[in-house]
N, C-alpha and C. Protein backbone atom coordinates (compact mmCIF):
# COMPACT_ATOMS: atom_id res chain seq x y z
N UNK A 1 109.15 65.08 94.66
CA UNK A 1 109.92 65.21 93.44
C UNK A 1 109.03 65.80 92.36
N UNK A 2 109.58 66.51 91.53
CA UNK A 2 108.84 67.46 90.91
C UNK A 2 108.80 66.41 89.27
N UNK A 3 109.15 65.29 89.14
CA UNK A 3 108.43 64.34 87.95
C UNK A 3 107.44 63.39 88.48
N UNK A 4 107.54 63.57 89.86
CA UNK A 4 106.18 62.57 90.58
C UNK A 4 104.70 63.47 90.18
N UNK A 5 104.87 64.96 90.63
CA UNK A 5 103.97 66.05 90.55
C UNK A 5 103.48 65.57 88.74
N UNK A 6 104.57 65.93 88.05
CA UNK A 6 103.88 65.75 86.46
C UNK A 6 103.49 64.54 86.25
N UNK A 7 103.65 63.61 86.64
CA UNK A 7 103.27 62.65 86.66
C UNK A 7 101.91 62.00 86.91
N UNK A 8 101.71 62.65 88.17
CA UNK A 8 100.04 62.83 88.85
C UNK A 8 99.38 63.68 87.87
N UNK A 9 99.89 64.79 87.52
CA UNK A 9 99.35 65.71 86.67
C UNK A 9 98.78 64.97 85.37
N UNK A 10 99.73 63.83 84.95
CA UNK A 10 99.44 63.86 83.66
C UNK A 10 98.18 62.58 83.78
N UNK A 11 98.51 62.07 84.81
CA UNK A 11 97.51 61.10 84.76
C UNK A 11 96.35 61.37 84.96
N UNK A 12 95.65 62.65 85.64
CA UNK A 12 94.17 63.16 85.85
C UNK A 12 94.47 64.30 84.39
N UNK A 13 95.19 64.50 83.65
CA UNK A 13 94.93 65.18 81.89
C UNK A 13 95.83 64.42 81.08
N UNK A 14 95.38 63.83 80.35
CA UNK A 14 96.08 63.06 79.66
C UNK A 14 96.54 63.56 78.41
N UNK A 15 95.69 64.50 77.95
CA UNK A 15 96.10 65.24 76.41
C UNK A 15 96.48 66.63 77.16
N UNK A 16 97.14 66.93 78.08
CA UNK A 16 97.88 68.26 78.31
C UNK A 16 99.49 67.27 78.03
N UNK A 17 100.07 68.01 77.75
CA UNK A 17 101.79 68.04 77.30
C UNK A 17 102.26 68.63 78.59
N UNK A 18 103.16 67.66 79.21
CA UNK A 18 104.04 67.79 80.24
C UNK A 18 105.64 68.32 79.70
N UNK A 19 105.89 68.93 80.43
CA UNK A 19 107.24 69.98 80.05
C UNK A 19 108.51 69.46 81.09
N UNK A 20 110.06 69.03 80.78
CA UNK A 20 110.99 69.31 81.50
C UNK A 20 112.29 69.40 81.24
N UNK A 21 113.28 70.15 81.73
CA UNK A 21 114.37 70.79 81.04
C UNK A 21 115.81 70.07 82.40
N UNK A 22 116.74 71.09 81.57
CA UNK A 22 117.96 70.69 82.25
C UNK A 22 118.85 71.66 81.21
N UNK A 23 119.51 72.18 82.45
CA UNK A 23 120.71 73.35 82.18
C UNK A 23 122.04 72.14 82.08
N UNK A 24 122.78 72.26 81.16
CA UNK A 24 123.87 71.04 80.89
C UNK A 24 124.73 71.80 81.36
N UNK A 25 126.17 71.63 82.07
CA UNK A 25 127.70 72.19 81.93
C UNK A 25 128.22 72.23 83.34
N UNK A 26 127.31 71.98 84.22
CA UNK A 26 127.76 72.34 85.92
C UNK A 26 128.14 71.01 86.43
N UNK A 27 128.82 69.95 85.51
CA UNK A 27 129.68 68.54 86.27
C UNK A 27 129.17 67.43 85.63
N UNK A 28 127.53 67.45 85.25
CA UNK A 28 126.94 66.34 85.07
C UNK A 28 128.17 65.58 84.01
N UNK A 29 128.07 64.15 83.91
CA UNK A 29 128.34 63.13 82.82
C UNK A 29 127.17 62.98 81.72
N UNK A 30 127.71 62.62 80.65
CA UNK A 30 126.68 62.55 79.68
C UNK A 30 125.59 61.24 80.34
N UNK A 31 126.37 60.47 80.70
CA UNK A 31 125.81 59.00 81.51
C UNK A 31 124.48 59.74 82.38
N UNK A 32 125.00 60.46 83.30
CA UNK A 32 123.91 60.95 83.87
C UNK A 32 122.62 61.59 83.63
N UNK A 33 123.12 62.39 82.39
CA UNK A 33 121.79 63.45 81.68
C UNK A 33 121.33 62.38 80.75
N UNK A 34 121.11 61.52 80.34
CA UNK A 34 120.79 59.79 79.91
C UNK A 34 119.43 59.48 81.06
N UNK A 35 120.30 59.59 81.78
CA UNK A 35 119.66 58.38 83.19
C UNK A 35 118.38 59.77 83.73
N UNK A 36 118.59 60.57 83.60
CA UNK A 36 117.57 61.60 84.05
C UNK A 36 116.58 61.76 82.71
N UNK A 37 116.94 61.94 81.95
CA UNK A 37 116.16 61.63 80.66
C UNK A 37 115.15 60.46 80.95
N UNK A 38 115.80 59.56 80.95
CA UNK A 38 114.89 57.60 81.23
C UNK A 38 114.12 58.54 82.66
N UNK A 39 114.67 58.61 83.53
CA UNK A 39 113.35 59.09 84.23
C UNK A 39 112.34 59.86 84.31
N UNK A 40 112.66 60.85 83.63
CA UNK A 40 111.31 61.76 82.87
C UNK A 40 110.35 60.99 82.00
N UNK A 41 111.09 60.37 81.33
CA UNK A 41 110.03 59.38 80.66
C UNK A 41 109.15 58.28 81.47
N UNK A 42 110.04 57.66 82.37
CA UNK A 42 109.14 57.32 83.39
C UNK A 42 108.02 57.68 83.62
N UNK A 43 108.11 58.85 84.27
CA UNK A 43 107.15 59.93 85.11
C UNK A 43 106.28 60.22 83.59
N UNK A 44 105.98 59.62 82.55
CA UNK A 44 105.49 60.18 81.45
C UNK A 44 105.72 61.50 80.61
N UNK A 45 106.83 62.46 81.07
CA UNK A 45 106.90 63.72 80.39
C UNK A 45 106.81 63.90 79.08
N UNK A 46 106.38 64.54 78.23
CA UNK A 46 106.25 64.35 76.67
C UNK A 46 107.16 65.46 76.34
N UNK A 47 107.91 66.24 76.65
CA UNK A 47 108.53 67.51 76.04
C UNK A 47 109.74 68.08 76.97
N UNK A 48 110.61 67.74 76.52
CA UNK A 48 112.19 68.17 76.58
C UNK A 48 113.00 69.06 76.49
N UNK A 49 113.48 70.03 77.24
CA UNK A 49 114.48 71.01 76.84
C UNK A 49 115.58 70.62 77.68
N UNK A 50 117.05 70.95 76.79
CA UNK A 50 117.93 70.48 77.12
C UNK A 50 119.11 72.03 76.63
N UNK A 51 120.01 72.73 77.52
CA UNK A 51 120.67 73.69 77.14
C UNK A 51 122.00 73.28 77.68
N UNK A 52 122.74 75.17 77.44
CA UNK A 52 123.63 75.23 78.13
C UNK A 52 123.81 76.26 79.28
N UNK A 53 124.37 75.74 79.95
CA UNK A 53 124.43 76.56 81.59
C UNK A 53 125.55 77.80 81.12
N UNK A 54 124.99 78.63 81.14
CA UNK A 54 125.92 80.07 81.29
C UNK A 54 125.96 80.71 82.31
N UNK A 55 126.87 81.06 82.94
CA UNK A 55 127.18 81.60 84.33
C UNK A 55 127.20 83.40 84.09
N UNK A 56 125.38 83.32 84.74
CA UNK A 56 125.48 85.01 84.82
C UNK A 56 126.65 85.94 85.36
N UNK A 57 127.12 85.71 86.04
CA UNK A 57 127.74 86.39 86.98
C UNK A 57 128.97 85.62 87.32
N UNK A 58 130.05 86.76 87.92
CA UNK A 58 131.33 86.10 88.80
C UNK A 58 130.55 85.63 89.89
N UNK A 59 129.48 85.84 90.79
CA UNK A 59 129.23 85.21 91.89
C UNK A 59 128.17 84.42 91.65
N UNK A 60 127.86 83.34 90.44
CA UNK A 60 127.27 82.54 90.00
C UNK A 60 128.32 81.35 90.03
N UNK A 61 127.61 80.15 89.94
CA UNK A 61 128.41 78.76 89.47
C UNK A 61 128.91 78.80 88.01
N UNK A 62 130.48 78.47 88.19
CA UNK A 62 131.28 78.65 87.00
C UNK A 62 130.25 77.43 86.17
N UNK A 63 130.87 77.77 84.66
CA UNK A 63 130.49 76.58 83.61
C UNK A 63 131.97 75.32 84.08
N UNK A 64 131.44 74.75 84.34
CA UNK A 64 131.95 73.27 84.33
C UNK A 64 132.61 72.75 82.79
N UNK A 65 132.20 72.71 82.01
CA UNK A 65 132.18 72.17 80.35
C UNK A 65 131.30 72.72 79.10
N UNK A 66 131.70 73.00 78.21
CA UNK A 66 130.87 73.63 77.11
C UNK A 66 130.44 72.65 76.50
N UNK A 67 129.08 72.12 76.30
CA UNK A 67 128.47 70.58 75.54
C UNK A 67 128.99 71.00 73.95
N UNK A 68 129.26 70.41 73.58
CA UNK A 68 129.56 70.34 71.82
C UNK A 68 128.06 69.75 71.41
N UNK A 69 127.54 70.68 70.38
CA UNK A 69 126.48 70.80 69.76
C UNK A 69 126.13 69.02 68.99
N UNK A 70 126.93 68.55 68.87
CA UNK A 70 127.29 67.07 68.32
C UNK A 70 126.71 66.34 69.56
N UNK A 71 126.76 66.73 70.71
CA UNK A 71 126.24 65.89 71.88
C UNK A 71 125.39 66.42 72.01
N UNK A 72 124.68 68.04 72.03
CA UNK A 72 123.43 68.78 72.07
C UNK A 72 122.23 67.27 71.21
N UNK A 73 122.96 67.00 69.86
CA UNK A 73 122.28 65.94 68.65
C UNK A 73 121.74 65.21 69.29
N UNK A 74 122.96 64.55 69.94
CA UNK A 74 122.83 62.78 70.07
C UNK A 74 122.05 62.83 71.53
N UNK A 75 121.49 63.93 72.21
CA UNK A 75 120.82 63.51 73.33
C UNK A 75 119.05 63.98 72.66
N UNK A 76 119.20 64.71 71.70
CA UNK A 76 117.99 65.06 71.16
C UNK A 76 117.65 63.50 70.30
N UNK A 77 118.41 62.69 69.82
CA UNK A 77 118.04 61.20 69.11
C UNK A 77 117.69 60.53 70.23
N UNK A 78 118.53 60.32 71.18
CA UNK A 78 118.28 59.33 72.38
C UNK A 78 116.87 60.04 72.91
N UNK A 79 116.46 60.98 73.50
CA UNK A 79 115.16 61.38 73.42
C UNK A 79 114.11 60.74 73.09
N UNK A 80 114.63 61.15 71.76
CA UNK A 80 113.29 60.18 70.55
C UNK A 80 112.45 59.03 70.48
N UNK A 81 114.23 58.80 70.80
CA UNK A 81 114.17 57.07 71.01
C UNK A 81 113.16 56.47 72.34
N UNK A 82 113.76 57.02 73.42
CA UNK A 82 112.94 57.14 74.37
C UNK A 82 111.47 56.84 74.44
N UNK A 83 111.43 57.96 73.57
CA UNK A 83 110.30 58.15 73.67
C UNK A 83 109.50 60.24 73.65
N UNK A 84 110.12 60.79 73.98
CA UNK A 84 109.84 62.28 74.37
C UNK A 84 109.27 62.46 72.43
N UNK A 85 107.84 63.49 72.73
CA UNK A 85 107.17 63.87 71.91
C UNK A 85 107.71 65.20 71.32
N UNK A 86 108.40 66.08 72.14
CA UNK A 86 109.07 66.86 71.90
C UNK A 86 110.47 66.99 72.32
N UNK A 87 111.84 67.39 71.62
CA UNK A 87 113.06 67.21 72.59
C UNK A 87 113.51 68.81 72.08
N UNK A 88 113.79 69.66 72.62
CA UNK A 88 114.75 71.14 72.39
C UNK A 88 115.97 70.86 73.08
N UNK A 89 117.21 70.62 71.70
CA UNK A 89 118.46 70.38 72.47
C UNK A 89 119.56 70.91 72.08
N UNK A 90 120.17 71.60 72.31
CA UNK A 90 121.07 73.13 71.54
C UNK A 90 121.67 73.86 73.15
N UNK A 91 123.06 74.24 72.49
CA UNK A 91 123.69 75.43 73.26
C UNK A 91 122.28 76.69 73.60
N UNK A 92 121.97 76.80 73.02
CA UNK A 92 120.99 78.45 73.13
C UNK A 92 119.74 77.76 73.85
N UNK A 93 119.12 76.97 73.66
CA UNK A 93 118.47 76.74 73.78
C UNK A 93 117.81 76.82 75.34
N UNK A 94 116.40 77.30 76.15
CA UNK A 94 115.96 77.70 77.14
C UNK A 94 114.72 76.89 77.26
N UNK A 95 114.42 76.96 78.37
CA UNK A 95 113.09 76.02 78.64
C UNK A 95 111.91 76.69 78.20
N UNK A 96 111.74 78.19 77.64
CA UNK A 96 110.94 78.42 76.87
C UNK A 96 110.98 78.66 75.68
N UNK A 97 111.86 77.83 75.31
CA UNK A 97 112.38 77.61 73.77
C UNK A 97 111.22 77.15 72.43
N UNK A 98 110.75 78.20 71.75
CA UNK A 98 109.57 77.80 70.91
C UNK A 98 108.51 76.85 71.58
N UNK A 99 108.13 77.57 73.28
CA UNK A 99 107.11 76.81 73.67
C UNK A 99 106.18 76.46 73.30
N UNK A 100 105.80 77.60 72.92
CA UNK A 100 104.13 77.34 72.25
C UNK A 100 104.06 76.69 70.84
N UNK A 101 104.92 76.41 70.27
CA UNK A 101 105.07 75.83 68.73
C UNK A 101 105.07 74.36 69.62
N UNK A 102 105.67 73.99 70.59
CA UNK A 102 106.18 72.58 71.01
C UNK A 102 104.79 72.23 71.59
N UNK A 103 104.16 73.26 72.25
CA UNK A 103 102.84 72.73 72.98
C UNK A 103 101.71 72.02 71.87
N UNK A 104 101.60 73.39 70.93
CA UNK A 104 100.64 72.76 69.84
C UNK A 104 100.93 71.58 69.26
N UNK A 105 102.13 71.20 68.91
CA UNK A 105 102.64 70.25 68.03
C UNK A 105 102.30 68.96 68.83
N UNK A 106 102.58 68.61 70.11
CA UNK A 106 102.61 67.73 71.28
C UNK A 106 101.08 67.43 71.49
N UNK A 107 100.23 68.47 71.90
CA UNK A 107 98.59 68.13 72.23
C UNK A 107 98.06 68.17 71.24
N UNK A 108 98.37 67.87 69.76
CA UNK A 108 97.64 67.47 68.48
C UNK A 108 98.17 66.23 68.63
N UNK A 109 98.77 65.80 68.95
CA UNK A 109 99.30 64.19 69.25
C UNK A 109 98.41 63.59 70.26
N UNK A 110 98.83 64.32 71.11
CA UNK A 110 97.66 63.56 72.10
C UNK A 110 96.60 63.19 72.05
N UNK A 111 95.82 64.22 71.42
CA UNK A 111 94.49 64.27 71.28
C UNK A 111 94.01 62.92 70.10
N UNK A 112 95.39 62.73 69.50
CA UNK A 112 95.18 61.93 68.65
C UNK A 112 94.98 60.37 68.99
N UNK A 113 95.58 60.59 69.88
CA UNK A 113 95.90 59.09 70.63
C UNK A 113 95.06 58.69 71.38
């Protein structure tokens, strides 16, 4: 599992900023993108991206649901809450969404700690 990997990772670097995302709209329940959240945190991840799934193509997976930016919010608070040092959570939003602003911001924390 690829939060076991960051996980190991983070535990032999402790002030590197661990990264993980999720394309929203292809079925999930909000319940679910919750419960995957709590497990990233688990696995220690410090930095969050959270979008929306747009279907390149007719021979791509249709969009399932368009997230309302109001729920984009409230999963970027629950985040917080969590725990995640960084959360990117928006329709537009991509897993290299103001990376390098999120990296710096995240391993000045660390380093702090």
């Amino acid at each position: 599992m690829v939060a076991d990997l960051l996980q190991k990772f983070k535990q032999m670097m402790p002030h590197i900023p661990t990264k993980s995302g999720l394309m929203l709209g292809l079925g999930e329940t909000d319940e679910e993108v919750i419960e995957v959240m709590k497990r990233m945190r688990e696995h220690d991840i410090d930095m969050l991206t959270l979008g929306q799934y747009l279907q390149p193509s007719r021979s791509h997976l249709p969009v399932q649901r368009f997230v309302h930016p109001d729920t984009f919010a409230w999963f970027a608070e629950e985040g917080y809450k969590m725990g995640f040092k960084n959360v990117a959570s928006g329709p537009l939003v991509r897993s290299s969404y103001h990376a390098d602003e999120q990296a710096k911001l995240v391993k000045a924390e660390l380093m702090s700690s």
